[in-house]
PDB file of N, CA and C in Angstrom:
ATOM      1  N   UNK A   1     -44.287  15.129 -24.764  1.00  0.00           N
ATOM      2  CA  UNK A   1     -43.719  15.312 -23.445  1.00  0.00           C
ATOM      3  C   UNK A   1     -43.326  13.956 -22.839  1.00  0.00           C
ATOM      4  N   UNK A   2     -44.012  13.036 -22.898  1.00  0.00           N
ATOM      5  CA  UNK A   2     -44.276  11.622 -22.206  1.00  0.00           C
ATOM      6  C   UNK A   2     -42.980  11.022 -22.880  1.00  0.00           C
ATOM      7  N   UNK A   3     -42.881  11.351 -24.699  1.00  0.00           N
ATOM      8  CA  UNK A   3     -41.594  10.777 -25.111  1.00  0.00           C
ATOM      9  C   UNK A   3     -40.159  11.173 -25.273  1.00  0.00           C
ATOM     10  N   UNK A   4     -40.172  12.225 -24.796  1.00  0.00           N
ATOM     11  CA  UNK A   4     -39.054  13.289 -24.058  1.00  0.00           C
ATOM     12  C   UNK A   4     -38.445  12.763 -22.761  1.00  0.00           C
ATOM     13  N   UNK A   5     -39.128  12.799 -22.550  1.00  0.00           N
ATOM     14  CA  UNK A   5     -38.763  12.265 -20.890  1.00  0.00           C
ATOM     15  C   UNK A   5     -38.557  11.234 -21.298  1.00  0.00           C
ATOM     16  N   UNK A   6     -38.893  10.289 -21.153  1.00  0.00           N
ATOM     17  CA  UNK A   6     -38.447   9.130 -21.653  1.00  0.00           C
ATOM     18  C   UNK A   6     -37.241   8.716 -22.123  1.00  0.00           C
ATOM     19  N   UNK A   7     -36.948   9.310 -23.520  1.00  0.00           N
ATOM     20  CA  UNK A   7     -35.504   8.877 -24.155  1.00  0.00           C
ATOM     21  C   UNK A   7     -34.662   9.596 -22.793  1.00  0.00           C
ATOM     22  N   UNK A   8     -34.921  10.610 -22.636  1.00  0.00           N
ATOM     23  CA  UNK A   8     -33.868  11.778 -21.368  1.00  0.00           C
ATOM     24  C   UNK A   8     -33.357  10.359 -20.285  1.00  0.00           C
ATOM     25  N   UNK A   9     -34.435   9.398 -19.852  1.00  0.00           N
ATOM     26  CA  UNK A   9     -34.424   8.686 -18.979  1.00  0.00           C
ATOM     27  C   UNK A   9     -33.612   7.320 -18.887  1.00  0.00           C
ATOM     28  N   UNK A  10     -33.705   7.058 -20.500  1.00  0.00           N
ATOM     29  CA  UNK A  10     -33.328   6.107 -20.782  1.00  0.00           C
ATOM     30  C   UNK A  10     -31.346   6.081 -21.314  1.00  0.00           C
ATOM     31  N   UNK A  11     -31.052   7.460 -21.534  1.00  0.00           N
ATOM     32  CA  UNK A  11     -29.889   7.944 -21.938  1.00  0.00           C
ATOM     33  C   UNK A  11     -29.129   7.915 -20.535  1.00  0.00           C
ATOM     34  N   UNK A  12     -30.159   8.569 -19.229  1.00  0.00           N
ATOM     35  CA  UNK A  12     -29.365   8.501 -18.109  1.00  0.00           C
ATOM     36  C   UNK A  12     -29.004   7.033 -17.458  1.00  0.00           C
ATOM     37  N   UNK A  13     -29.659   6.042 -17.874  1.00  0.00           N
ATOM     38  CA  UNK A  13     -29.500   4.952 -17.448  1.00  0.00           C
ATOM     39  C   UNK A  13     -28.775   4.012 -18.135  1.00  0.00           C
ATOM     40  N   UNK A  14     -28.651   4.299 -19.281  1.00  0.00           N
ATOM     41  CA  UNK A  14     -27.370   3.938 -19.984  1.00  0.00           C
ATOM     42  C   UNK A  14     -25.986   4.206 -19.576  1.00  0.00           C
ATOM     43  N   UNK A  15     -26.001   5.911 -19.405  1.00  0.00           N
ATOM     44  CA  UNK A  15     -24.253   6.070 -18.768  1.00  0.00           C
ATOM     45  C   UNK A  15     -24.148   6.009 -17.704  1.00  0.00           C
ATOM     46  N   UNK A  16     -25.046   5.694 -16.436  1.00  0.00           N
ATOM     47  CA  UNK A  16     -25.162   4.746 -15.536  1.00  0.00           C
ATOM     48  C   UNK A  16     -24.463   3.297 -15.689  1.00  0.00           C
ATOM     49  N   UNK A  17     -24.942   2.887 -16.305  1.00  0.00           N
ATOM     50  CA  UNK A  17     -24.489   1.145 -17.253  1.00  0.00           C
ATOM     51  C   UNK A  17     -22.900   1.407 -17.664  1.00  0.00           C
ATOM     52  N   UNK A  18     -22.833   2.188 -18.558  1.00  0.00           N
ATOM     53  CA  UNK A  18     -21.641   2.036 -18.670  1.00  0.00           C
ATOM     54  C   UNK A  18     -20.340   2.925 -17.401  1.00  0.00           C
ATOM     55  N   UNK A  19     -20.866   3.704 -17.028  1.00  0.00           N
ATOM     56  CA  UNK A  19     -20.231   4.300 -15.701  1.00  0.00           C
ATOM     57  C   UNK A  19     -19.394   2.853 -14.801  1.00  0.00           C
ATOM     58  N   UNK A  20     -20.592   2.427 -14.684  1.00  0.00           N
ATOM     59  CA  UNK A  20     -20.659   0.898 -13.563  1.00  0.00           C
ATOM     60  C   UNK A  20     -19.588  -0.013 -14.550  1.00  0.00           C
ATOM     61  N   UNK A  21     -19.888  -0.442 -15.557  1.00  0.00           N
ATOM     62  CA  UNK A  21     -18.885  -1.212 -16.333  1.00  0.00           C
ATOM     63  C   UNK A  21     -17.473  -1.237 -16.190  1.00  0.00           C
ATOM     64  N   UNK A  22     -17.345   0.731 -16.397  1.00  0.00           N
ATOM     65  CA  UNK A  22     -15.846   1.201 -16.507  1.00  0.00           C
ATOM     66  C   UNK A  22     -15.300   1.099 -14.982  1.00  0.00           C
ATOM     67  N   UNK A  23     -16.175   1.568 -13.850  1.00  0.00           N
ATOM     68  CA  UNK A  23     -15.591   1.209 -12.564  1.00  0.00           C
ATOM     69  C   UNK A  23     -15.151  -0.095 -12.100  1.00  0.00           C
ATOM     70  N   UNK A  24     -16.269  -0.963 -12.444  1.00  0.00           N
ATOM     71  CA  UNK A  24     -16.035  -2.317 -12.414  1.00  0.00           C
ATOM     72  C   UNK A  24     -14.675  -3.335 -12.692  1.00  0.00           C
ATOM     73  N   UNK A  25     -14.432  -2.532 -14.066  1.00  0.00           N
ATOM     74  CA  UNK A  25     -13.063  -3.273 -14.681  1.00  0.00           C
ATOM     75  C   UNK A  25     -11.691  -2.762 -14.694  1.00  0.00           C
ATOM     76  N   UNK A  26     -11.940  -0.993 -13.858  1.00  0.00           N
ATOM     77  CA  UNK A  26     -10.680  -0.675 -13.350  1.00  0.00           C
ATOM     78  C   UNK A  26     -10.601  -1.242 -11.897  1.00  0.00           C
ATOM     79  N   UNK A  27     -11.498  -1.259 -11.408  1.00  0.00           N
ATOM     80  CA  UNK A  27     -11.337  -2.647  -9.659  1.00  0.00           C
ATOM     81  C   UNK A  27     -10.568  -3.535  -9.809  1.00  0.00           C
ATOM     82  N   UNK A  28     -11.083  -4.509 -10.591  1.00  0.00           N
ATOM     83  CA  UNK A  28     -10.824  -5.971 -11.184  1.00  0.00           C
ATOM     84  C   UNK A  28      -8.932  -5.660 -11.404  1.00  0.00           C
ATOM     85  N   UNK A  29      -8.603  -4.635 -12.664  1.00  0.00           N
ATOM     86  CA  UNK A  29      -7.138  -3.819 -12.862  1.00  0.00           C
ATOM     87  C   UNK A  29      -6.395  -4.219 -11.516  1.00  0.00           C
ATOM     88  N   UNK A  30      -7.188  -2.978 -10.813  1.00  0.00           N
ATOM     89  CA  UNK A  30      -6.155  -2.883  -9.491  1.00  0.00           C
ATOM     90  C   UNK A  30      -5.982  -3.946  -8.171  1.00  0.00           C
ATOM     91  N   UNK A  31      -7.076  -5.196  -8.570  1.00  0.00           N
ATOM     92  CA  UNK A  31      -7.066  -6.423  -7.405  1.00  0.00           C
ATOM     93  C   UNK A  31      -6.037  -6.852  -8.238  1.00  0.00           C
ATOM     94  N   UNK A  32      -6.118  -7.423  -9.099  1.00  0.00           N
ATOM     95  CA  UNK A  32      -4.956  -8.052 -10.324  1.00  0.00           C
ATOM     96  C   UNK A  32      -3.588  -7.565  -9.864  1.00  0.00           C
ATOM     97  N   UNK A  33      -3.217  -5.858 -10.351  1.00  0.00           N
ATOM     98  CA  UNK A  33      -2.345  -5.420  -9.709  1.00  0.00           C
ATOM     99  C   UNK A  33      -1.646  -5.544  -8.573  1.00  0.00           C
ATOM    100  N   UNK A  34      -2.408  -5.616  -7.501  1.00  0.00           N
ATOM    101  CA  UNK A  34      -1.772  -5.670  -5.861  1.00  0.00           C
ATOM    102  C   UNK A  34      -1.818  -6.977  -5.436  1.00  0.00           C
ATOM    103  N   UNK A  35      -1.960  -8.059  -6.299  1.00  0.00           N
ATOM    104  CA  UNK A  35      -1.686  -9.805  -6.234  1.00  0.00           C
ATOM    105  C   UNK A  35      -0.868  -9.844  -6.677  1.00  0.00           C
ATOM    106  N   UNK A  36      -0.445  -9.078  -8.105  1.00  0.00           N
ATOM    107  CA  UNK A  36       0.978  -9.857  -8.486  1.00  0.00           C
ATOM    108  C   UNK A  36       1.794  -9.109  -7.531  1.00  0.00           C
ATOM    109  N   UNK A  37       2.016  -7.593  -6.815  1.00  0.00           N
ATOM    110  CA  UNK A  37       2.778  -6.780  -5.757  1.00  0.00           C
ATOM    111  C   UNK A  37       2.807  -7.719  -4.823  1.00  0.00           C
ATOM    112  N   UNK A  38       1.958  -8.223  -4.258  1.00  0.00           N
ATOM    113  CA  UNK A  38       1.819  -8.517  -2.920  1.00  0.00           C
ATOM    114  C   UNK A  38       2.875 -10.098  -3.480  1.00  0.00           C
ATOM    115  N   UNK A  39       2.336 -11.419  -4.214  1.00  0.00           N
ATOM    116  CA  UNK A  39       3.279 -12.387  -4.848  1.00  0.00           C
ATOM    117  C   UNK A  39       4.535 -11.598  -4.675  1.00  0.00           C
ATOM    118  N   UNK A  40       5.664 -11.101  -5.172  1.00  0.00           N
ATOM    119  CA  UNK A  40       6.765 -10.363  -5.449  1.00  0.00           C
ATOM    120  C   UNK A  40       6.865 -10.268  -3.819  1.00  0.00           C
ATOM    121  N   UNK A  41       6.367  -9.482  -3.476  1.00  0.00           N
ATOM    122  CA  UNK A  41       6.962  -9.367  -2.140  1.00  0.00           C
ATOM    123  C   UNK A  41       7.127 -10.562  -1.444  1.00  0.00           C
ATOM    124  N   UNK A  42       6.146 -11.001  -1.099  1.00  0.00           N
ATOM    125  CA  UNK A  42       6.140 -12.820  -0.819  1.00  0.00           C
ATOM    126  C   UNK A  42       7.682 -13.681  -1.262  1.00  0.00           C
ATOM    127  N   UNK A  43       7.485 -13.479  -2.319  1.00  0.00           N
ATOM    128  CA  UNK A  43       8.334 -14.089  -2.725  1.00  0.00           C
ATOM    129  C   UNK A  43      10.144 -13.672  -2.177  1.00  0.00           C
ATOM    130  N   UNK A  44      10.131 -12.291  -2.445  1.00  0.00           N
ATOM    131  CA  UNK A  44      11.536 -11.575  -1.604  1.00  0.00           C
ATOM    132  C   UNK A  44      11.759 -12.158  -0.214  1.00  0.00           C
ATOM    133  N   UNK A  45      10.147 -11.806  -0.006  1.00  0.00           N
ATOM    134  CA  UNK A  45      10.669 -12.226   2.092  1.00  0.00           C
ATOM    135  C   UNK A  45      11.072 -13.402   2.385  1.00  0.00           C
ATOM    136  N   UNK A  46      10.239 -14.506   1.388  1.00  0.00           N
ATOM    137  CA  UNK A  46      10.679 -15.552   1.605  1.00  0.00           C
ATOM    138  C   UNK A  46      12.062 -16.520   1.252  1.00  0.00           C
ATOM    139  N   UNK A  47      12.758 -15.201   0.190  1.00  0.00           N
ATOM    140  CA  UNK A  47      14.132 -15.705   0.033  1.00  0.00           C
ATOM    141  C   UNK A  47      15.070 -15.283   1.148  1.00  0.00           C
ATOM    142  N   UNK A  48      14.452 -14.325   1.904  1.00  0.00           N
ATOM    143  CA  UNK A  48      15.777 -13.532   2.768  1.00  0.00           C
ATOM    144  C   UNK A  48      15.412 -14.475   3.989  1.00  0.00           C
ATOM    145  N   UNK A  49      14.166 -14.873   4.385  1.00  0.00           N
ATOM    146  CA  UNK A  49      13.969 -15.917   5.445  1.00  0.00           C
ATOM    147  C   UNK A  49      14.834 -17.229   5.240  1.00  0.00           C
ATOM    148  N   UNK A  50      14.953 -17.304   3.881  1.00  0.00           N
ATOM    149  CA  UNK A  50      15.652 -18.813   4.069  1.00  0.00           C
ATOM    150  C   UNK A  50      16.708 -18.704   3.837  1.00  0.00           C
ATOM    151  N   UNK A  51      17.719 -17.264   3.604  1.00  0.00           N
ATOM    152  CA  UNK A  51      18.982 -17.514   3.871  1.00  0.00           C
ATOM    153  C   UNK A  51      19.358 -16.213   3.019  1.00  0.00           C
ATOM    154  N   UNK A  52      18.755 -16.192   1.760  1.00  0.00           N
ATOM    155  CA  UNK A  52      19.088 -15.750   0.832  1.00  0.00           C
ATOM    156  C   UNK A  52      20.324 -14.199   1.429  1.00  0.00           C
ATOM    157  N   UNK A  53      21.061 -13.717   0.781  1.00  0.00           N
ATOM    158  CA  UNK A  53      21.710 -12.277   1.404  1.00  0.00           C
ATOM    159  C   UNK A  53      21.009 -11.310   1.123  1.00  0.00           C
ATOM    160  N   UNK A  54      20.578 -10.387   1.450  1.00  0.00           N
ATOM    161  CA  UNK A  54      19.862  -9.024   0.891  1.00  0.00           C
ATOM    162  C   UNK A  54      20.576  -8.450   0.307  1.00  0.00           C
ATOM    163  N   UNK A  55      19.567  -7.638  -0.665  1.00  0.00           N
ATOM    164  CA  UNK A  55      20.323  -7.245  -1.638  1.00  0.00           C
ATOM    165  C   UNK A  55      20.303  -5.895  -0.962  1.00  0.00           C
ATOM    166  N   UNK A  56      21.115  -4.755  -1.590  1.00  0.00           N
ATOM    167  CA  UNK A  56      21.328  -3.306  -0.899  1.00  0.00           C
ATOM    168  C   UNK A  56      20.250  -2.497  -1.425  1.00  0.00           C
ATOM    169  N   UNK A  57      19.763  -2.697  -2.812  1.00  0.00           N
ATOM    170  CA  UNK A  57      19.070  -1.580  -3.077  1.00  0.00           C
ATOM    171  C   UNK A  57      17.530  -2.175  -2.539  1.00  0.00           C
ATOM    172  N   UNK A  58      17.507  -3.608  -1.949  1.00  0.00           N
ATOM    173  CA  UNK A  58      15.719  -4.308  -1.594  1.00  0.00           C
ATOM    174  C   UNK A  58      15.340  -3.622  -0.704  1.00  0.00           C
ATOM    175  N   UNK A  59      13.704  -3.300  -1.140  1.00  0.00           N
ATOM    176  CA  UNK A  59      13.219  -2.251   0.006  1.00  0.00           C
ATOM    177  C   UNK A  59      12.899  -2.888   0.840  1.00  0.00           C
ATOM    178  N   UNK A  60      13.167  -4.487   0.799  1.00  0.00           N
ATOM    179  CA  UNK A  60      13.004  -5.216   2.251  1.00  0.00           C
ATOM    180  C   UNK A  60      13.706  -5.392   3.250  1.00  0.00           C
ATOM    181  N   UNK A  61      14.164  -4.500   2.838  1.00  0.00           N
ATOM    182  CA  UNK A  61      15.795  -4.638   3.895  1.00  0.00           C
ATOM    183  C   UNK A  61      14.927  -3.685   5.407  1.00  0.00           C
ATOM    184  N   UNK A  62      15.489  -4.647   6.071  1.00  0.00           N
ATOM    185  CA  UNK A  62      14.348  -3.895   7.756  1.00  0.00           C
ATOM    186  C   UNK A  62      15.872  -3.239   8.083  1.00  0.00           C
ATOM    187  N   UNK A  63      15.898  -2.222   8.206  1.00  0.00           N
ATOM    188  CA  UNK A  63      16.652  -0.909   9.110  1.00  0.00           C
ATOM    189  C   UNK A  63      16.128  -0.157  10.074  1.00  0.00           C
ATOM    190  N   UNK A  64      17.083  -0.204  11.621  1.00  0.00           N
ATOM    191  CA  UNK A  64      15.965   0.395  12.617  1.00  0.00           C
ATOM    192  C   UNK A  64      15.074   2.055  12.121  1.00  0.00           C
ATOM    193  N   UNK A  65      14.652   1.770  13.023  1.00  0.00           N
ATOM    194  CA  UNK A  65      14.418   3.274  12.943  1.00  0.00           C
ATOM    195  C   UNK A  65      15.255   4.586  14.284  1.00  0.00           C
ATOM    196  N   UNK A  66      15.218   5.771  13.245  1.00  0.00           N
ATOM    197  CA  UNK A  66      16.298   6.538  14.009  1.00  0.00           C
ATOM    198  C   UNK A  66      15.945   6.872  15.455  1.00  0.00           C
ATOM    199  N   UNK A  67      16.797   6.862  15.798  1.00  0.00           N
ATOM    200  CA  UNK A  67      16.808   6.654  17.623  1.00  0.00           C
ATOM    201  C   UNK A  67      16.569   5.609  18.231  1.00  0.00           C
ATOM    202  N   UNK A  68      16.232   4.572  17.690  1.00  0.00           N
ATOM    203  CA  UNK A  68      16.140   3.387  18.214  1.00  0.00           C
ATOM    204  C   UNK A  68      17.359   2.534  18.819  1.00  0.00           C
ATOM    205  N   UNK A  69      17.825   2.113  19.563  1.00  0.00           N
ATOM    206  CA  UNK A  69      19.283   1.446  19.379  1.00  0.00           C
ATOM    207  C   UNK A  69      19.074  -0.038  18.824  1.00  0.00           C
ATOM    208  N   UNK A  70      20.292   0.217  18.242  1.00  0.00           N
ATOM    209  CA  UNK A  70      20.069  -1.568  17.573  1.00  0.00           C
ATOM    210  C   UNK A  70      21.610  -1.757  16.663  1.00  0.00           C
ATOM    211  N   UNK A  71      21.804  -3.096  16.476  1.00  0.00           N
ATOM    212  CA  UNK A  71      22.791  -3.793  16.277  1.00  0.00           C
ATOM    213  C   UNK A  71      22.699  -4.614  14.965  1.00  0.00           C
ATOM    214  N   UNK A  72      23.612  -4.226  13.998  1.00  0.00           N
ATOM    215  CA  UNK A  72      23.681  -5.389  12.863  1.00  0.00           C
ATOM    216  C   UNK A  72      24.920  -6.200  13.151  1.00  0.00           C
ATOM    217  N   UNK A  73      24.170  -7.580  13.009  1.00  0.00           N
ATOM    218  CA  UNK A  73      24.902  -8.974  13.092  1.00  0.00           C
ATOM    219  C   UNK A  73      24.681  -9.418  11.742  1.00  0.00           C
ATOM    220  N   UNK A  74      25.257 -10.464  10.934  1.00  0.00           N
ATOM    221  CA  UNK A  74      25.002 -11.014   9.864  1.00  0.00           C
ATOM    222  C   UNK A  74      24.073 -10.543   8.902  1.00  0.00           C
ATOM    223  N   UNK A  75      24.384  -8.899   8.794  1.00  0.00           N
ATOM    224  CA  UNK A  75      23.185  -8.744   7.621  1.00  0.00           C
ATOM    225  C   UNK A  75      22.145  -8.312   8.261  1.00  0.00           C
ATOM    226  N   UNK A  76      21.981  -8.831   8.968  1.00  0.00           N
ATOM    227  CA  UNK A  76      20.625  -8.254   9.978  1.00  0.00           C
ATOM    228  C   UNK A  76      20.337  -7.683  10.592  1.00  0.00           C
ATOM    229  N   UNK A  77      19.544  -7.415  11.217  1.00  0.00           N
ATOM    230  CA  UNK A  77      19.635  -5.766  12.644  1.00  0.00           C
ATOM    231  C   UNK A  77      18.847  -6.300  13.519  1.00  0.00           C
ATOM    232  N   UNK A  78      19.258  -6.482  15.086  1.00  0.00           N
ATOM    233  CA  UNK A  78      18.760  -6.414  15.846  1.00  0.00           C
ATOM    234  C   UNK A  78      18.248  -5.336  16.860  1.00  0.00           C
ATOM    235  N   UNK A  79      17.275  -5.183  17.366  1.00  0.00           N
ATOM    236  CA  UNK A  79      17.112  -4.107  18.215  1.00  0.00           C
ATOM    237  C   UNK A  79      17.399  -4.350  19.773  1.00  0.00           C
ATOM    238  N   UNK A  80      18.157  -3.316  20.512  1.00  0.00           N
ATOM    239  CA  UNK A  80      18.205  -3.244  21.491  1.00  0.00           C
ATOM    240  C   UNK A  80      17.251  -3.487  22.685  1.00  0.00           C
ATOM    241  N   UNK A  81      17.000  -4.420  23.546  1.00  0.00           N
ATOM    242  CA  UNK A  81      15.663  -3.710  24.668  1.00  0.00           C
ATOM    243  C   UNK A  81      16.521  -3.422  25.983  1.00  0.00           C
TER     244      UNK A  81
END
């Protein structure tokens, strides 16, 4: 009985161990992931800040939102107040 329990105990604490492992290193995945996203974006905004033209299909392109009034000048959109 004493060595029943036991291995039972020791099996659960293993896929515990590895449970934790596998969570661990899909985290690590997705910080990795949303640094190089977040870089990329960085990098876009900071070409259209310094002059660069936007491109048509960049999802950085700021467009008002509907009903808002607002004005494109050079590429850009200003909003109405």
């Amino acid at each position: 009985m004493l060595t029943g329990s036991s291995v039972l105990w020791a099996l659960i604490i293993g896929v515990m161990v590895v449970a934790w492992v596998r969570r661990r290193r899909k985290n690590k995945e997705t910080l990795r992931r949303w640094e190089r996203e977040e870089a990329e974006e960085d990098r876009r905004l900071r070409e259209r800040l310094l002059g660069a033209p936007p491109a048509e299909e960049d999802e950085l392109a700021i467009r008002p939102v509907s009903g808002v009034p607002a004005v494109e000048h050079d590429g850009r959109w200003h909003i109405l107040h």
